[in-house]
C-alpha atoms as a PDB file:
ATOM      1  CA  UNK A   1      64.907  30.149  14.352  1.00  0.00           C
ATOM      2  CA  UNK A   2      65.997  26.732  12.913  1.00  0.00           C
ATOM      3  CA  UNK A   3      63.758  24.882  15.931  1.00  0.00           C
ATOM      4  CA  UNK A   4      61.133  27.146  14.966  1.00  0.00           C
ATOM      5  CA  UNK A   5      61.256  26.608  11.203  1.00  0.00           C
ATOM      6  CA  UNK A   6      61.367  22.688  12.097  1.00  0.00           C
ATOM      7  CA  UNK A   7      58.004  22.824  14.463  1.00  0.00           C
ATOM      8  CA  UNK A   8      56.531  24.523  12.190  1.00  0.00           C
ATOM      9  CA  UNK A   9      57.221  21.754   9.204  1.00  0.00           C
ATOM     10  CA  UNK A  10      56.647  19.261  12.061  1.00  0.00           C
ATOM     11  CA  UNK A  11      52.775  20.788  12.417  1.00  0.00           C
ATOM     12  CA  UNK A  12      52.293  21.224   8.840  1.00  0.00           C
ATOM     13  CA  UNK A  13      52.878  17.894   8.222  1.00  0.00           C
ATOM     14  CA  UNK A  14      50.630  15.896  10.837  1.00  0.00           C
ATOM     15  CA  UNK A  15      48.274  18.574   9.842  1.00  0.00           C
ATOM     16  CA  UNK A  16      47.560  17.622   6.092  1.00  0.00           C
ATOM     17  CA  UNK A  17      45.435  14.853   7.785  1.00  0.00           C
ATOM     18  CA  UNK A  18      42.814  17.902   7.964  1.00  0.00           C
ATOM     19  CA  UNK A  19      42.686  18.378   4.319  1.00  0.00           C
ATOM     20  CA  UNK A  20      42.091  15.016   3.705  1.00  0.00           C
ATOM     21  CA  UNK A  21      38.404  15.022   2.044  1.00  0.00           C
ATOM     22  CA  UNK A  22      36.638  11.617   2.899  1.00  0.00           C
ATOM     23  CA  UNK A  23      34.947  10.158  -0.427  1.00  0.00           C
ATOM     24  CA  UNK A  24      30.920  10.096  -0.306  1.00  0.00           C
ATOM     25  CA  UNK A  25      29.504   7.478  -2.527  1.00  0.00           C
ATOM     26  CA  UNK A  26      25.929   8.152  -3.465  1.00  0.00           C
ATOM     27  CA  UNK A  27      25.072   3.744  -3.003  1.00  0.00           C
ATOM     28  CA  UNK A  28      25.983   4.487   0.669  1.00  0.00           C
ATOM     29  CA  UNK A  29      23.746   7.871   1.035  1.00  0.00           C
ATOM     30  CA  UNK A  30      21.146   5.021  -0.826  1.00  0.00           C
ATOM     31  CA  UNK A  31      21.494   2.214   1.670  1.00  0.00           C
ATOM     32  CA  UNK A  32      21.315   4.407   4.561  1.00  0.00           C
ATOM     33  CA  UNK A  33      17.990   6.369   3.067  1.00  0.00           C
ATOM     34  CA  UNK A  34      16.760   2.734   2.871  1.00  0.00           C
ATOM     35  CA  UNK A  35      17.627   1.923   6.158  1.00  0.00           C
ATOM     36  CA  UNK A  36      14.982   4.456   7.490  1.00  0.00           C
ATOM     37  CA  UNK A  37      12.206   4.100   4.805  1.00  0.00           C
ATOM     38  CA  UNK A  38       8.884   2.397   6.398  1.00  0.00           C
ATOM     39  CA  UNK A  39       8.175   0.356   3.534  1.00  0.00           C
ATOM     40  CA  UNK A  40       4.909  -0.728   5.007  1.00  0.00           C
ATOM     41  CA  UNK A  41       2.983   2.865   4.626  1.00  0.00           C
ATOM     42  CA  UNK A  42       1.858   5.328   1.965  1.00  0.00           C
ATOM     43  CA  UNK A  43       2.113   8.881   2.571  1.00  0.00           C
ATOM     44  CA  UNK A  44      -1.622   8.872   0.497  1.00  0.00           C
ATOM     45  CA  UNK A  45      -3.940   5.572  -0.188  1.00  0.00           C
ATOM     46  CA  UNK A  46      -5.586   4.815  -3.414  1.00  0.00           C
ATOM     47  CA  UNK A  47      -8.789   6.749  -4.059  1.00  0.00           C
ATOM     48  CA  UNK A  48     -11.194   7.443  -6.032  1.00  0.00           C
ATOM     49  CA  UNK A  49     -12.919  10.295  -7.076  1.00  0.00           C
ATOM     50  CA  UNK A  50     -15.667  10.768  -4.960  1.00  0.00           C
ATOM     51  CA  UNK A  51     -13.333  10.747  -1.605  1.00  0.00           C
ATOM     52  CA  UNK A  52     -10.696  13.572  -3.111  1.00  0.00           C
ATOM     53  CA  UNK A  53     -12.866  16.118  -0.791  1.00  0.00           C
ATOM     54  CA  UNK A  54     -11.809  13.931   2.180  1.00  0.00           C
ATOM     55  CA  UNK A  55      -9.053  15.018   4.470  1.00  0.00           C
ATOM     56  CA  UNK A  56      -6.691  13.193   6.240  1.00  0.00           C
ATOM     57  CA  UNK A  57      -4.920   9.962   5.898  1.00  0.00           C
ATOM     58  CA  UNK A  58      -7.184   7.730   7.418  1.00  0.00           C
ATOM     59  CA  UNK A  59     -10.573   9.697   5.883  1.00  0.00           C
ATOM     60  CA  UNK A  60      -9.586   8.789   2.884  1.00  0.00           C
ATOM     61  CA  UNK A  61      -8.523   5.355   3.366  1.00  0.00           C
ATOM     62  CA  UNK A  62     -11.811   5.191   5.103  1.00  0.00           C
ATOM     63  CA  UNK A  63     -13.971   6.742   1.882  1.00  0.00           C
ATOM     64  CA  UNK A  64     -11.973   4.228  -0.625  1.00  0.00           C
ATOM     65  CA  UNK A  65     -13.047   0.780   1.750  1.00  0.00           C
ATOM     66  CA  UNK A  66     -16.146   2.223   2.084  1.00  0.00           C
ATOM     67  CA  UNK A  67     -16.703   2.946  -1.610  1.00  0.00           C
ATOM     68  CA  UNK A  68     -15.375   0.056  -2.699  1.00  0.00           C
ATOM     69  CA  UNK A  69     -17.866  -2.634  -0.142  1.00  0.00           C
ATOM     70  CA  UNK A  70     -21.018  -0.005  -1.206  1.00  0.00           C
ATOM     71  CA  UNK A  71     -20.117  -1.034  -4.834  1.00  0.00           C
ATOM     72  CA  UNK A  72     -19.943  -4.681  -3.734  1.00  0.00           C
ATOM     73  CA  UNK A  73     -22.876  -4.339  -2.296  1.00  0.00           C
ATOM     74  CA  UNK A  74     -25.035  -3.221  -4.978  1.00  0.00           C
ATOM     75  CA  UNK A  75     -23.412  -5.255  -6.954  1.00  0.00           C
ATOM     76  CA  UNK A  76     -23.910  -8.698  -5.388  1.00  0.00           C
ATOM     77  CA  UNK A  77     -27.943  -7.542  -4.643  1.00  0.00           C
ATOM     78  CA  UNK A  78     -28.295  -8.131  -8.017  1.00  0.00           C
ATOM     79  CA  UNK A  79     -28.011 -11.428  -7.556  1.00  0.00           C
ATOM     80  CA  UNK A  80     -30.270 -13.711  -6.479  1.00  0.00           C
ATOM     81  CA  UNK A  81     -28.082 -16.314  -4.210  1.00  0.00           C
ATOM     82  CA  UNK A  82     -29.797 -19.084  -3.065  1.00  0.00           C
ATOM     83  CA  UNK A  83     -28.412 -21.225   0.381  1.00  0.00           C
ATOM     84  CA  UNK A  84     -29.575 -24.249   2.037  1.00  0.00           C
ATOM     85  CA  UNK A  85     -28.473 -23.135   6.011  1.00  0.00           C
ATOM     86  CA  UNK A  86     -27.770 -19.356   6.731  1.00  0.00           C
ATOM     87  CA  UNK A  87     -24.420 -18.157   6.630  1.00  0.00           C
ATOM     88  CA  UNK A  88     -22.877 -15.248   8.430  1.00  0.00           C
ATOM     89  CA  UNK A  89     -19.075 -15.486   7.665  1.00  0.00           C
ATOM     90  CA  UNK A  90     -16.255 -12.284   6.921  1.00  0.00           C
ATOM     91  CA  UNK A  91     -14.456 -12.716   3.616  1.00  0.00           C
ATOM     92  CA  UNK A  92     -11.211 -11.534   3.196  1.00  0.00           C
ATOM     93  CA  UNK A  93     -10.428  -9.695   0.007  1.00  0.00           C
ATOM     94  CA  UNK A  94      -6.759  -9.697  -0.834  1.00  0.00           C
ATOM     95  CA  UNK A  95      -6.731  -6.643  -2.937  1.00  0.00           C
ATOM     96  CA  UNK A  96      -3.741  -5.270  -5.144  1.00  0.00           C
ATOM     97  CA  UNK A  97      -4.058  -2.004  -7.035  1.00  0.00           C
ATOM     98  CA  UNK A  98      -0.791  -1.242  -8.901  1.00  0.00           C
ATOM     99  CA  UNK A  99       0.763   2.012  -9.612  1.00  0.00           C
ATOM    100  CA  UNK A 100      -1.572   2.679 -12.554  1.00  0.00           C
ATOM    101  CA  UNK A 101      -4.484   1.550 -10.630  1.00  0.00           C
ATOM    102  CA  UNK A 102      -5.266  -1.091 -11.950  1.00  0.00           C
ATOM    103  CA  UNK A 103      -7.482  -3.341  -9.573  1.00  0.00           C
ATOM    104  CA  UNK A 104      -6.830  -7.181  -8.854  1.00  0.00           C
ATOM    105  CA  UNK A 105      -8.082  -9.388  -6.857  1.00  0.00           C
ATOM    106  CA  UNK A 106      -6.215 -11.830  -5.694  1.00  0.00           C
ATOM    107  CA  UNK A 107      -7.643 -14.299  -2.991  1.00  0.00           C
ATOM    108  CA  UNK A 108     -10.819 -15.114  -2.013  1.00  0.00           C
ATOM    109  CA  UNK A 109     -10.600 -16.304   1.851  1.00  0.00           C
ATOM    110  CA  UNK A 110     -13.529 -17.567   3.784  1.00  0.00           C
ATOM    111  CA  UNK A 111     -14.878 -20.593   5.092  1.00  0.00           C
ATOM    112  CA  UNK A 112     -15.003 -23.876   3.560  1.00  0.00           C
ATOM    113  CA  UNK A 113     -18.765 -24.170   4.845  1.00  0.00           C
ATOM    114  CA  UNK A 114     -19.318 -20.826   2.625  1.00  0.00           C
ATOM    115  CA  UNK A 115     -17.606 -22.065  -0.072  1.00  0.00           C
ATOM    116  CA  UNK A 116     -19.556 -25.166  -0.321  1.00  0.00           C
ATOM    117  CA  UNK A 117     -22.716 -23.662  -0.263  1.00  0.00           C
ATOM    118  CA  UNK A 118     -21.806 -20.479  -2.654  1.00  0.00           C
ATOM    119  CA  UNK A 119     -19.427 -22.212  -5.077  1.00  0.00           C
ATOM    120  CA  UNK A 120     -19.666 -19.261  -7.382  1.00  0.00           C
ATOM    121  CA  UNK A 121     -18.348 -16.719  -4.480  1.00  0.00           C
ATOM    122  CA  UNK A 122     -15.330 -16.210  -6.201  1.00  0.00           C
ATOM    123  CA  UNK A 123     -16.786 -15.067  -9.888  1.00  0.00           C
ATOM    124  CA  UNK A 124     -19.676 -13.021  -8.382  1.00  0.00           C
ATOM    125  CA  UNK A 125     -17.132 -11.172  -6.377  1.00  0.00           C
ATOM    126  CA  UNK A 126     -14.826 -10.506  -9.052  1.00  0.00           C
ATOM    127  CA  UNK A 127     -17.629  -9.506 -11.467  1.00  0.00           C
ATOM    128  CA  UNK A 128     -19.097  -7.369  -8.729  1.00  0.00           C
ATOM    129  CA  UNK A 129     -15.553  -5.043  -8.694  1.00  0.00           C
ATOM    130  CA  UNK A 130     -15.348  -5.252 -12.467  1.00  0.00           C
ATOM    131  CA  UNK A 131     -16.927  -1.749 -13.222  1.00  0.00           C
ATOM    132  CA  UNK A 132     -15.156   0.318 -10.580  1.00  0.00           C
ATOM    133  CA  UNK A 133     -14.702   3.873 -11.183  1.00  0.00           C
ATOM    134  CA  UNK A 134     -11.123   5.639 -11.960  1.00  0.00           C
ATOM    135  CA  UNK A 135      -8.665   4.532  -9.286  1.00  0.00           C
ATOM    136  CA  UNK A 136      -5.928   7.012  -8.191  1.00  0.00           C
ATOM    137  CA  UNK A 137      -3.045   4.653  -6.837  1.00  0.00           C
ATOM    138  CA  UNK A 138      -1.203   5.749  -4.125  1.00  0.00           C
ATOM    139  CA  UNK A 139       1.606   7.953  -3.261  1.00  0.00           C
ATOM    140  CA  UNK A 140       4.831   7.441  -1.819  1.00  0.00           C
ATOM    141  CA  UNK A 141       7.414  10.414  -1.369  1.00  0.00           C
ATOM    142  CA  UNK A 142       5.725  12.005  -4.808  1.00  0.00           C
ATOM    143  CA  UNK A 143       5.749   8.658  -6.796  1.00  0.00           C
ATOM    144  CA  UNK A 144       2.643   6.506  -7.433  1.00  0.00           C
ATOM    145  CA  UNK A 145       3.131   3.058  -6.007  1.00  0.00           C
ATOM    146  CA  UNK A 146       1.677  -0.577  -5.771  1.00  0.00           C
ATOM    147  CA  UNK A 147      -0.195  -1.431  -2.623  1.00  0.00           C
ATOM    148  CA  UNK A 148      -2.002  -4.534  -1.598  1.00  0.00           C
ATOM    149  CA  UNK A 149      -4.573  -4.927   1.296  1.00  0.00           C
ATOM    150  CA  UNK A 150      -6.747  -7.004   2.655  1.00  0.00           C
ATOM    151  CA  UNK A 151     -10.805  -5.629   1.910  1.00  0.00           C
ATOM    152  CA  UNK A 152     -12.804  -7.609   4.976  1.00  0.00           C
ATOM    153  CA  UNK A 153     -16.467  -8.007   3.676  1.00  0.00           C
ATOM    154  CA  UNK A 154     -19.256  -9.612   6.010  1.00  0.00           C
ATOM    155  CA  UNK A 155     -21.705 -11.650   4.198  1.00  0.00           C
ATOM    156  CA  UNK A 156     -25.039 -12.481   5.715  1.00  0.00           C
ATOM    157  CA  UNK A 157     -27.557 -14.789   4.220  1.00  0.00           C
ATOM    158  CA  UNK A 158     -30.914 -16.201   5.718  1.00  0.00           C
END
């Protein structure tokens, strides 16, 4: 009975081990959340009104580029550029809109050659996305969030 009573003890003891809780600590649960977040992607992209009807991801990213170059577009006909040779060049829009959606602009790329013959590019652009209508930023996991993206516009002048 006494070897029995000992074993016993004996197990009990390398057993309380088993109750041992580990400790959780809610910075690791954090840093390992973070380790898996695709900072990179929205779950939805900044919109407008007009493009709320839209489904899908890419629809609506679609409707709000699209909306935002027809804007340009009607915009900058008001103007009446004048050029020397004919240019045909992309500009790249570096666009921010920030969680309030707020819209910035900020670079102007193209190429020199357009630069030099439009020197006001920069201004007419800028006034040209001045007047948008109400942009909804967009969403990631339920919160609205900064984004920034580059708006490629094609400019074609005789």
């Amino acid at each position: 009975m006494k070897h029995v009573l000992s074993i016993v003890l004996l197990l009990s003891l390398w057993s309380c081990d088993y109750f041992d809780k580990k400790k959780v600590y809610s910075e690791d649960i954090l840093a390992e959340e973070l380790k898996t977040f695709n900072w990179n992607d929205v779950d939805e992209y900044p919109s407008f009104q007009s493009c709320d009807s839209t489904t899908g991801k890419s629809n609506r990213k679609y409707c709000f580029e699209q909306t935002l170059r027809q804007i340009l577009n009607r915009n900058l006909s008001q103007h009446h550029i004048v050029v020397s040779e004919e240019i045909t060049d992309t500009i790249a829009l570096e666009i921010t809109i920030d969680n309030q959606g707020t819209f910035f602009i900020n670079t102007v790329r193209c190429h020199e050659s357009t630069r030099t013959q439009i020197p006001q590019l920069d201004s007419l652009l800028r006034r040209s996305l001045d007047s948008l209508p109400k942009i909804y930023p967009a969403i990631k996991r339920s919160q609205e969030v900064a984004t920034q993206f580059v708006l490629p516009v094609i400019i074609k002048l005789d």
